[in-house]
PDB file of N, CA and C in Angstrom:
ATOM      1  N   UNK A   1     -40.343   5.586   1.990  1.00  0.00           N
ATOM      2  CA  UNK A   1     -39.941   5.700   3.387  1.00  0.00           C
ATOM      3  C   UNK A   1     -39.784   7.179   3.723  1.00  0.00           C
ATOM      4  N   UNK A   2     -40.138   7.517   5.134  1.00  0.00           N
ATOM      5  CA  UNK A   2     -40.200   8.919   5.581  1.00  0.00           C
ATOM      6  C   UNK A   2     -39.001   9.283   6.220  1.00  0.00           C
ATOM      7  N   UNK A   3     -38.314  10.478   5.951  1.00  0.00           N
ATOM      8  CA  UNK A   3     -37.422  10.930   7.126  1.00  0.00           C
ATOM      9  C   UNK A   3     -37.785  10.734   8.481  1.00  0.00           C
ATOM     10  N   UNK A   4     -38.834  11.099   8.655  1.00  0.00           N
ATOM     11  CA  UNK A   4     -39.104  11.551   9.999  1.00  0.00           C
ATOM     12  C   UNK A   4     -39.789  10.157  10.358  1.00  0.00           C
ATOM     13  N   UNK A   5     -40.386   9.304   9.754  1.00  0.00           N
ATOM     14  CA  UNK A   5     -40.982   7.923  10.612  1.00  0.00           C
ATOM     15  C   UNK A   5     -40.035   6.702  10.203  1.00  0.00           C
ATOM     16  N   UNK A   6     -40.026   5.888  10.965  1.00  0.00           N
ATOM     17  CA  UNK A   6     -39.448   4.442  10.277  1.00  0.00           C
ATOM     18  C   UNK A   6     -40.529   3.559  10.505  1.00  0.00           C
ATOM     19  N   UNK A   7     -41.138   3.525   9.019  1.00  0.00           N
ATOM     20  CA  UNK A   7     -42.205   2.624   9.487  1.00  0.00           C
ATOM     21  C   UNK A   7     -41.680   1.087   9.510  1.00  0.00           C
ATOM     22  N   UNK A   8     -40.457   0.428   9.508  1.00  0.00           N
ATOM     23  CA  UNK A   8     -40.400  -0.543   9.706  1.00  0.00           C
ATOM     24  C   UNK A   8     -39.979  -1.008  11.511  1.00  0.00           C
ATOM     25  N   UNK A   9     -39.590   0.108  11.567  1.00  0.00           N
ATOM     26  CA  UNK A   9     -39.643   0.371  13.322  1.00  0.00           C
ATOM     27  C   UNK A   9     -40.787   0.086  13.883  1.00  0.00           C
ATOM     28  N   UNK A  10     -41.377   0.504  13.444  1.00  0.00           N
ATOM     29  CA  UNK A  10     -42.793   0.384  13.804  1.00  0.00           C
ATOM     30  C   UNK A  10     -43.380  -0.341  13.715  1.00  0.00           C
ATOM     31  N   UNK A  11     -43.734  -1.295  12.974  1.00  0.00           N
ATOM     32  CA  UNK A  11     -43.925  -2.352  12.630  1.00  0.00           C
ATOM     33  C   UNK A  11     -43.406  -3.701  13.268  1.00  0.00           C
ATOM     34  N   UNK A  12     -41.656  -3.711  13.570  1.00  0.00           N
ATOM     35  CA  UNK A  12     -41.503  -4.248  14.843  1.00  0.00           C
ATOM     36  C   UNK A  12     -41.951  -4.102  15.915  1.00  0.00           C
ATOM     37  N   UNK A  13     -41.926  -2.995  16.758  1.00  0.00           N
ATOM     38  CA  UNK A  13     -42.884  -2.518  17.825  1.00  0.00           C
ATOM     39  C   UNK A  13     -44.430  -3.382  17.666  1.00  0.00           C
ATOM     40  N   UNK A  14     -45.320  -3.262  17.244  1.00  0.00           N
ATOM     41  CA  UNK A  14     -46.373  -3.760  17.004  1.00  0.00           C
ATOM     42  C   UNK A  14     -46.307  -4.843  17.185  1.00  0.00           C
ATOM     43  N   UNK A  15     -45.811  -5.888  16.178  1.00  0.00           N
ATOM     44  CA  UNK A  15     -45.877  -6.914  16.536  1.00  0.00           C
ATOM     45  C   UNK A  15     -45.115  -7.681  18.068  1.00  0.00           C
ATOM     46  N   UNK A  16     -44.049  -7.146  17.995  1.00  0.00           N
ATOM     47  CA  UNK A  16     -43.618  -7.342  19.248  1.00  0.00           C
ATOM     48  C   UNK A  16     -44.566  -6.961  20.770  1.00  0.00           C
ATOM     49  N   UNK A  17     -45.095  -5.779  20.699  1.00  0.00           N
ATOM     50  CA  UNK A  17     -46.153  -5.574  21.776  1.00  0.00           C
ATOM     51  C   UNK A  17     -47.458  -6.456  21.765  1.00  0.00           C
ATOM     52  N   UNK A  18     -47.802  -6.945  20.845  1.00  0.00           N
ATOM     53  CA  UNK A  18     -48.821  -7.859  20.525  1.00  0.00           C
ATOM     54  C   UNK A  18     -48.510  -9.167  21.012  1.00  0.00           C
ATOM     55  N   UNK A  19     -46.885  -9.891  20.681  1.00  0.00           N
ATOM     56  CA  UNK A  19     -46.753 -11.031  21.407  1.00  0.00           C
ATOM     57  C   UNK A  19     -46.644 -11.039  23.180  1.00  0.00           C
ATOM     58  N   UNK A  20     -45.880  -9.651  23.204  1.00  0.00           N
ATOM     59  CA  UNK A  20     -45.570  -9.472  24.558  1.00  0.00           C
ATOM     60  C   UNK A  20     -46.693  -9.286  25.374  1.00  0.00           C
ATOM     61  N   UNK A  21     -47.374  -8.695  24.897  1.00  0.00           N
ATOM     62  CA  UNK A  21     -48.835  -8.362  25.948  1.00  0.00           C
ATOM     63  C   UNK A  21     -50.125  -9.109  25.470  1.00  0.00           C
ATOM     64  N   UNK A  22     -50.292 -10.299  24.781  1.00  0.00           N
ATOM     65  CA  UNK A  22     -51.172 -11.147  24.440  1.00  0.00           C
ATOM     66  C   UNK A  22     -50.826 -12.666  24.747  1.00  0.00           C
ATOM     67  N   UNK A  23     -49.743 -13.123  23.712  1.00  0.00           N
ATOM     68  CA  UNK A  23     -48.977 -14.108  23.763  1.00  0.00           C
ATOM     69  C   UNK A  23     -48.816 -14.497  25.393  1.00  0.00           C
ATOM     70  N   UNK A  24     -47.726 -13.869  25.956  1.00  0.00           N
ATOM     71  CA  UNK A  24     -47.600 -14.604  26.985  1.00  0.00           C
ATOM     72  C   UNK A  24     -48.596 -14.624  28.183  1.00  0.00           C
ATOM     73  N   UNK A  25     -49.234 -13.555  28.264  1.00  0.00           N
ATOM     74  CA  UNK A  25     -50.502 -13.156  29.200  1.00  0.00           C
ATOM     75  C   UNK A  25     -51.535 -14.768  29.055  1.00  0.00           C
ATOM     76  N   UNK A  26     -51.768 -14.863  27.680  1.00  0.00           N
ATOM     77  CA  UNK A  26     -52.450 -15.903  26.878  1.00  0.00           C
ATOM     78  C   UNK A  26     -52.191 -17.291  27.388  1.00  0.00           C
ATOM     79  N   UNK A  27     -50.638 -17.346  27.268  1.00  0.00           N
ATOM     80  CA  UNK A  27     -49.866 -19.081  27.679  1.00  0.00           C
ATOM     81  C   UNK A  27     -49.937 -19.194  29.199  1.00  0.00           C
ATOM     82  N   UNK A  28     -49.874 -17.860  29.951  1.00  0.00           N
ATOM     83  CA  UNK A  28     -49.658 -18.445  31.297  1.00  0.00           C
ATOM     84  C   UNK A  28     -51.245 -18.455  31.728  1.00  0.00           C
ATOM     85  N   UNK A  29     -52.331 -17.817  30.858  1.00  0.00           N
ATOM     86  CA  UNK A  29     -53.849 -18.290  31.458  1.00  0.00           C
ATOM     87  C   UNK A  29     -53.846 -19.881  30.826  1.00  0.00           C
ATOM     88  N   UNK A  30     -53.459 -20.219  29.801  1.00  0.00           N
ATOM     89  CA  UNK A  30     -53.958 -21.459  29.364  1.00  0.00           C
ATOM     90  C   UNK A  30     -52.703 -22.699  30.538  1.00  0.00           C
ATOM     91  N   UNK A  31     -51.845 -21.871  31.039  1.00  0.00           N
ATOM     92  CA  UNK A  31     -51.380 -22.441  32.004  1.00  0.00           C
ATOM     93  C   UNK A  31     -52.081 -23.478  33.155  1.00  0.00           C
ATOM     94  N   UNK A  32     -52.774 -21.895  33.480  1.00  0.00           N
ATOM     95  CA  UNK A  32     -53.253 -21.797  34.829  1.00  0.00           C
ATOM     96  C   UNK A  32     -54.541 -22.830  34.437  1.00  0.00           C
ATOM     97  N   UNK A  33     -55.130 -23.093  33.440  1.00  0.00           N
ATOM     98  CA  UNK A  33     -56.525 -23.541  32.999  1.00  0.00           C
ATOM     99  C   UNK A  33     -55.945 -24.933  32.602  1.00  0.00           C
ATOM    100  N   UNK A  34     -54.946 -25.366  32.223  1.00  0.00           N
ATOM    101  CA  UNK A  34     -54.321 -27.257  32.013  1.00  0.00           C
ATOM    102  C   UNK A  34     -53.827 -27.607  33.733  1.00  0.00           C
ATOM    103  N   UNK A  35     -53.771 -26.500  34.282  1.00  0.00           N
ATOM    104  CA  UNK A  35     -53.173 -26.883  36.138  1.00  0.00           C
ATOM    105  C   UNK A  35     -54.700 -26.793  36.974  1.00  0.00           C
ATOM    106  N   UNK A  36     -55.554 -26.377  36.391  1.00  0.00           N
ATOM    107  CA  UNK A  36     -56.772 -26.735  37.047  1.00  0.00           C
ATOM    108  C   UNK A  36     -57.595 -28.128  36.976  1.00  0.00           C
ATOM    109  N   UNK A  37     -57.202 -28.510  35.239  1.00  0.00           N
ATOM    110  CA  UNK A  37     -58.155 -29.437  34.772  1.00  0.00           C
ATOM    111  C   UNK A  37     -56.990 -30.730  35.509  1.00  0.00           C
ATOM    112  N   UNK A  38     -55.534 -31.050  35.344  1.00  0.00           N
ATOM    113  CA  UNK A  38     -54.635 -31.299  35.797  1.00  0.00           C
ATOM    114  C   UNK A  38     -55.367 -32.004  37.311  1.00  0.00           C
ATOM    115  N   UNK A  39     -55.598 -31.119  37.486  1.00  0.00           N
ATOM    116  CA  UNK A  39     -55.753 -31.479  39.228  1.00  0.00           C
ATOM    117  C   UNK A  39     -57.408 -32.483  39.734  1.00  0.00           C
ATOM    118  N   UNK A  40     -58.106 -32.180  38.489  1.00  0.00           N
ATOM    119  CA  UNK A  40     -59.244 -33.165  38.665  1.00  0.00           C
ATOM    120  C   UNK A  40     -60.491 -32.293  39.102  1.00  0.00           C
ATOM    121  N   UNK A  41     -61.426 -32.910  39.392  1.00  0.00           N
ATOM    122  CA  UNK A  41     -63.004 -31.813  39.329  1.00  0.00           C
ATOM    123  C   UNK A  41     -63.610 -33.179  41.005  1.00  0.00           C
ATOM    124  N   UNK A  42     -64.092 -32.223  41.894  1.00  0.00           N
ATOM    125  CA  UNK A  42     -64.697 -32.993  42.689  1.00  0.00           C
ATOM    126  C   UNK A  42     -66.186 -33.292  42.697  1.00  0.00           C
ATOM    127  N   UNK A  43     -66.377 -34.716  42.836  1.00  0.00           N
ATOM    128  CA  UNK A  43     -67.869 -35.252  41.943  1.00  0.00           C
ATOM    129  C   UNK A  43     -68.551 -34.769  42.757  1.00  0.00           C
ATOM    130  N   UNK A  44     -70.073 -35.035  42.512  1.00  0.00           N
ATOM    131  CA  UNK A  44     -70.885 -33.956  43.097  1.00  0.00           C
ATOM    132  C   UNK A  44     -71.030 -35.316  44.034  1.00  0.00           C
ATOM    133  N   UNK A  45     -71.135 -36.626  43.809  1.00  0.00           N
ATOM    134  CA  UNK A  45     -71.260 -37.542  45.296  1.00  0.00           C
ATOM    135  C   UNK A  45     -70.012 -37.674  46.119  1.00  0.00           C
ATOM    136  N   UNK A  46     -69.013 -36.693  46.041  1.00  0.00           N
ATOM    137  CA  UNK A  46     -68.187 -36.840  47.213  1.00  0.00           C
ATOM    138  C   UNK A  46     -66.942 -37.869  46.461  1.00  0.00           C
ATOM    139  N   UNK A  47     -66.714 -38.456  45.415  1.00  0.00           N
ATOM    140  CA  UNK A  47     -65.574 -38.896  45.058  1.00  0.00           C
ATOM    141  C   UNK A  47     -64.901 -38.401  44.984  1.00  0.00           C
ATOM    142  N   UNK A  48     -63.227 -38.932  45.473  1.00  0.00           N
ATOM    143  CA  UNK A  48     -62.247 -38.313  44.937  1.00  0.00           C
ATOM    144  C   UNK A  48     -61.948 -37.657  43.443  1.00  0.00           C
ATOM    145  N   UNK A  49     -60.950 -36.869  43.320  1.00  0.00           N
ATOM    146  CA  UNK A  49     -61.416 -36.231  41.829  1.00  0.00           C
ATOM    147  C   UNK A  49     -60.168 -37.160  41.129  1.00  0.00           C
ATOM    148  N   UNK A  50     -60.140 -37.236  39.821  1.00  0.00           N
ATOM    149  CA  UNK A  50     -59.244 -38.059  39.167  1.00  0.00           C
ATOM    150  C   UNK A  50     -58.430 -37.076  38.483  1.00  0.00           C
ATOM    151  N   UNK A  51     -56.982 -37.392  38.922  1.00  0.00           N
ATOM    152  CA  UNK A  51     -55.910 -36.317  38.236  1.00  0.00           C
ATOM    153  C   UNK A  51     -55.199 -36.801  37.182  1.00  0.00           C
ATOM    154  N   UNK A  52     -55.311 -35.451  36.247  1.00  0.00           N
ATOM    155  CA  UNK A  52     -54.380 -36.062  34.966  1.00  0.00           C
ATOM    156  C   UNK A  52     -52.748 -35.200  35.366  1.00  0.00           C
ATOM    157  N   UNK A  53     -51.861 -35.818  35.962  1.00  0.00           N
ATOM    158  CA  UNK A  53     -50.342 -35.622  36.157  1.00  0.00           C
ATOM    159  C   UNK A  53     -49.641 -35.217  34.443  1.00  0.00           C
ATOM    160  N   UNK A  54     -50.436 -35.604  33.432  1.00  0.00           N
ATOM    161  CA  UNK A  54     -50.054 -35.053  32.375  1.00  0.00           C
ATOM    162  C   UNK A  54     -50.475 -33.653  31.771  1.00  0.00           C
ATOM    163  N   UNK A  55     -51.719 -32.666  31.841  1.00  0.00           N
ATOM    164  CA  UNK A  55     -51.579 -32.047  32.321  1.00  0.00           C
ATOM    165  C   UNK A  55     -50.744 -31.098  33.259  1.00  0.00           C
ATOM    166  N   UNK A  56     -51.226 -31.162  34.523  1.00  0.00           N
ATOM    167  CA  UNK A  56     -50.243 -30.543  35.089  1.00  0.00           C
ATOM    168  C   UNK A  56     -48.785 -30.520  34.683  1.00  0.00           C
ATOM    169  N   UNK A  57     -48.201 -31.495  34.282  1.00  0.00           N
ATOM    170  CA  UNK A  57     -47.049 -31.158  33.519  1.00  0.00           C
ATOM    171  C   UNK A  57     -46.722 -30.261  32.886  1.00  0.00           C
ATOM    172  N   UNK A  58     -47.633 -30.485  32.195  1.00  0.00           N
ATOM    173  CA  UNK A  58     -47.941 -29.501  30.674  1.00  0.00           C
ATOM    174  C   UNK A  58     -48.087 -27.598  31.385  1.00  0.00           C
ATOM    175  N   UNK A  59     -48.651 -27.850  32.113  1.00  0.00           N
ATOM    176  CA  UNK A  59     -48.763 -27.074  32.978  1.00  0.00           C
ATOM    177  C   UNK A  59     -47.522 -26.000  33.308  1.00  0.00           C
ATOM    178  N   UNK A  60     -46.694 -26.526  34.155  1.00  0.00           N
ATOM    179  CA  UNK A  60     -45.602 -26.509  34.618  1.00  0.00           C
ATOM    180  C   UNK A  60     -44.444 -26.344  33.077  1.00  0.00           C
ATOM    181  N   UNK A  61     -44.913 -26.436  32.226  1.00  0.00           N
ATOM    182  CA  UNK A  61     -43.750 -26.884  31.036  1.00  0.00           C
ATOM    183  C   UNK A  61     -44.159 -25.214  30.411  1.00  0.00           C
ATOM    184  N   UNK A  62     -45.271 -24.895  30.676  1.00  0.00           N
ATOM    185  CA  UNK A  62     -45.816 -23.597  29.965  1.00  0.00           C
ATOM    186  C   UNK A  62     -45.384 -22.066  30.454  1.00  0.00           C
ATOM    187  N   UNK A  63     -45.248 -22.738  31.918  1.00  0.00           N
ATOM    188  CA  UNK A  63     -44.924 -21.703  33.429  1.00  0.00           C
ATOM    189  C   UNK A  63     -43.672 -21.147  33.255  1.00  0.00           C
ATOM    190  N   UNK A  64     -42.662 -22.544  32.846  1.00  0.00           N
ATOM    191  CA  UNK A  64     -41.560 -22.217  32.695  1.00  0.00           C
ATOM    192  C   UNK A  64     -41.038 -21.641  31.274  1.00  0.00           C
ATOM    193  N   UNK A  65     -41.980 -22.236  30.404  1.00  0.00           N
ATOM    194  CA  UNK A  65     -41.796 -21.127  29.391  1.00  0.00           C
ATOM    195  C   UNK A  65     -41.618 -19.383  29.357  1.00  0.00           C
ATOM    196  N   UNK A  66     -42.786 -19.197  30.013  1.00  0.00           N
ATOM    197  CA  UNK A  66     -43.380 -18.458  30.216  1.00  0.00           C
ATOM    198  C   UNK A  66     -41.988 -16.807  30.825  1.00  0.00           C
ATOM    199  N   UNK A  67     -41.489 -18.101  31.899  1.00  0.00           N
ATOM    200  CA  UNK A  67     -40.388 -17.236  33.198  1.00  0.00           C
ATOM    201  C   UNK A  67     -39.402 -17.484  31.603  1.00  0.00           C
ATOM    202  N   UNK A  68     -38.626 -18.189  31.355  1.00  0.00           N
ATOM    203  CA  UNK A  68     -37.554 -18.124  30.532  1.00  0.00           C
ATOM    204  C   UNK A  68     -38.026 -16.569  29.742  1.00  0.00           C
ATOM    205  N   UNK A  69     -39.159 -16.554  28.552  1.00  0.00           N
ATOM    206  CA  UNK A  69     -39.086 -15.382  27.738  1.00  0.00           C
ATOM    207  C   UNK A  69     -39.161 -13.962  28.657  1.00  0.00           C
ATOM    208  N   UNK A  70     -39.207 -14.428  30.152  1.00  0.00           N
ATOM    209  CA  UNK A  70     -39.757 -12.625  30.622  1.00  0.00           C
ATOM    210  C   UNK A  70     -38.139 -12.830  31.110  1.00  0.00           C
ATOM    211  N   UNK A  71     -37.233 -13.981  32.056  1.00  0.00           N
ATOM    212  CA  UNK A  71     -35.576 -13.465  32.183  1.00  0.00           C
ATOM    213  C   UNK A  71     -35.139 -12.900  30.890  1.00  0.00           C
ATOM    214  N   UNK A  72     -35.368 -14.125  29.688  1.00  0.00           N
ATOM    215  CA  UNK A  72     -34.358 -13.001  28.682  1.00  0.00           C
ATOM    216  C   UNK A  72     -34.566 -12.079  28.103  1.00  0.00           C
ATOM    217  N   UNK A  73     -36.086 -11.192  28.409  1.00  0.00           N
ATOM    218  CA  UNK A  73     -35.974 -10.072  27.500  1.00  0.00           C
ATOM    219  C   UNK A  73     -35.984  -9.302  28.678  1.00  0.00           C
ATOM    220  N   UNK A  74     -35.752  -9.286  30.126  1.00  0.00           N
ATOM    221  CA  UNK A  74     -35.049  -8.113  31.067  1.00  0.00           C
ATOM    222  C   UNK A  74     -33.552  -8.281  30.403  1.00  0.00           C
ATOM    223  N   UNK A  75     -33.035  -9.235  30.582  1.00  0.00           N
ATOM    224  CA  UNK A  75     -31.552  -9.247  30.345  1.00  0.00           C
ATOM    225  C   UNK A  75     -31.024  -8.817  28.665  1.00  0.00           C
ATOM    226  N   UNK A  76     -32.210  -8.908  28.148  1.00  0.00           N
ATOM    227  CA  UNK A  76     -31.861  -7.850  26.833  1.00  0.00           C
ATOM    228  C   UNK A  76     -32.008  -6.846  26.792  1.00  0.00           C
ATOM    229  N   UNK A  77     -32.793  -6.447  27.922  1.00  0.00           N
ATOM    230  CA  UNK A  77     -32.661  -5.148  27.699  1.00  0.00           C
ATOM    231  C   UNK A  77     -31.709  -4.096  28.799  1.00  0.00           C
ATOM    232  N   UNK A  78     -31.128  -4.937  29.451  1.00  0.00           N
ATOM    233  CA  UNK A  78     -30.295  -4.487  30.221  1.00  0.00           C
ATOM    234  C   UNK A  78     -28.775  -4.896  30.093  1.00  0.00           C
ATOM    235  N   UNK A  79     -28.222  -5.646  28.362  1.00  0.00           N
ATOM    236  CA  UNK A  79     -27.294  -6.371  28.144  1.00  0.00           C
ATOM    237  C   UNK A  79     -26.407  -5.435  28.363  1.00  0.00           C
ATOM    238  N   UNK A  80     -26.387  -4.130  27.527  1.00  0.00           N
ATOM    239  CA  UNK A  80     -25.366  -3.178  27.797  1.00  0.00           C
ATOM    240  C   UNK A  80     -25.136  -2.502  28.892  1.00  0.00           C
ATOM    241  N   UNK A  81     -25.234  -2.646  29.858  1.00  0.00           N
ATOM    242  CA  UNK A  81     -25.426  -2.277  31.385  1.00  0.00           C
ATOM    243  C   UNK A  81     -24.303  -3.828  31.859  1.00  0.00           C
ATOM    244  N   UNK A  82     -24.746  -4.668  31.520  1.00  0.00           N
ATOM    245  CA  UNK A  82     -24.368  -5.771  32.272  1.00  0.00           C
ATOM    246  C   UNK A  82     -22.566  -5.522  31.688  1.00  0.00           C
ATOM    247  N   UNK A  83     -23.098  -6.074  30.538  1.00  0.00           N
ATOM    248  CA  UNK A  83     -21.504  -5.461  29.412  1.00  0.00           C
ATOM    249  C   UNK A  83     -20.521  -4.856  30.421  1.00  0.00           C
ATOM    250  N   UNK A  84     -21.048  -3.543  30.303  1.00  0.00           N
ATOM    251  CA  UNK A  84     -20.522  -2.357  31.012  1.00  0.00           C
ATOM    252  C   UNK A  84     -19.731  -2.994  32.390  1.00  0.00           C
ATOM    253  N   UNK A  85     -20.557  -3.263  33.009  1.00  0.00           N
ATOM    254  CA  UNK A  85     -19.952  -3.753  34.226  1.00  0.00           C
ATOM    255  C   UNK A  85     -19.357  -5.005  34.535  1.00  0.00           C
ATOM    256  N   UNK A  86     -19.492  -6.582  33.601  1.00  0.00           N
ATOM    257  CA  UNK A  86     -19.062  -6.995  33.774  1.00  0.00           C
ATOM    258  C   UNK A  86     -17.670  -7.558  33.009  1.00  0.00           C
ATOM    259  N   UNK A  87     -18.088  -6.594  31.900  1.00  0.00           N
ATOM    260  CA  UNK A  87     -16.945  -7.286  30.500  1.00  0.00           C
ATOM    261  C   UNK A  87     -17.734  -8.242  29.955  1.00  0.00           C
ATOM    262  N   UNK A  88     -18.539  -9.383  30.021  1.00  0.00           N
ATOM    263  CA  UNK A  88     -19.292  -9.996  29.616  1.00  0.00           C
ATOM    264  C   UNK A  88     -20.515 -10.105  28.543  1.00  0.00           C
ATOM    265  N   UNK A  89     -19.730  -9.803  27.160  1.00  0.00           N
ATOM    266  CA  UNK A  89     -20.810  -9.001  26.144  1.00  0.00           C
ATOM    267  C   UNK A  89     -21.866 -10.400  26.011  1.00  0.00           C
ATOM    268  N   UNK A  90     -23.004 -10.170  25.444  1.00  0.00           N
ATOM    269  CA  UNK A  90     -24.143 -11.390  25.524  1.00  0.00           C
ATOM    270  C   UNK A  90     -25.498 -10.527  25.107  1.00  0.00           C
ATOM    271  N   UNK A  91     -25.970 -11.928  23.961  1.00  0.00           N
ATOM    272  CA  UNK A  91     -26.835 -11.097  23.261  1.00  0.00           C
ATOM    273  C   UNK A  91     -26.562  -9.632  22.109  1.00  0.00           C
ATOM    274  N   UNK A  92     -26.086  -9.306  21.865  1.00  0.00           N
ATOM    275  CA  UNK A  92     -25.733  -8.105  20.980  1.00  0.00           C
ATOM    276  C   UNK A  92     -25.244  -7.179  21.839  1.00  0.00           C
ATOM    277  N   UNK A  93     -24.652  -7.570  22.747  1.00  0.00           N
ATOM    278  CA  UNK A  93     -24.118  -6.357  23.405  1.00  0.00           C
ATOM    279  C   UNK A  93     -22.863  -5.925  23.078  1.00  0.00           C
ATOM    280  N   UNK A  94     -22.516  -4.670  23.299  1.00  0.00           N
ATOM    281  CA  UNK A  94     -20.934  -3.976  23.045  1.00  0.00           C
ATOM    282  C   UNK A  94     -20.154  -3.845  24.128  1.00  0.00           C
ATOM    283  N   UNK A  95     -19.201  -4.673  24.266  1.00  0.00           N
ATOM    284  CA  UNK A  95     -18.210  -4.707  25.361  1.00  0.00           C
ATOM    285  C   UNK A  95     -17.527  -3.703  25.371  1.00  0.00           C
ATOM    286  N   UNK A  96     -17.193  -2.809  26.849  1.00  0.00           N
ATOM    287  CA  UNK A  96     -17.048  -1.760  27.096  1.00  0.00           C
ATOM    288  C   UNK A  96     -15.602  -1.535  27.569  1.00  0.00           C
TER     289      UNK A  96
END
């Protein structure tokens, strides 16, 4: 190990930027692509299209995934701020 680098720092970083900017980018296209199929395809003779409501669920179940991991990692990274001001330590924060 180096004074001057932490390569295990680093190494978190990485992987973490990899889930953050792949991963979820990834779930909310495969979102958007189960809320398309979800919704049905219109036949080329003019039938109604046939919807799978399971899907779209699925859909919707991914979306909200999706919002949950982006609230809690603002609010992690703003825990000690919140701390600060509200007394309310959460997440590893240091009550102030």
């Amino acid at each position: 190990m180096s004074d001057w680098f932490n390569y295990a720092a680093t190494v978190k970083i990485l992987i973490f930027s990899l889930l953050a900017g792949a991963a979820l980018p990834g779930l909310f296209a495969l979102g958007v692509r189960l809320q398309a199929a979800g919704a049905g395809d219109i036949r080329s003779n003019g039938a109604a299209p046939q919807k799978n409501p399971a899907l779209t669920a699925l859909a919707w179940l991914i979306y909200a995934l999706v919002l949950t991991v982006i609230i809690v990692g603002v609010l992690y990274i703003a825990r000690d701020f919140i701390a600060h001001h509200t007394g309310w330590a959460f997440l590893g924060a240091k009550p102030k």
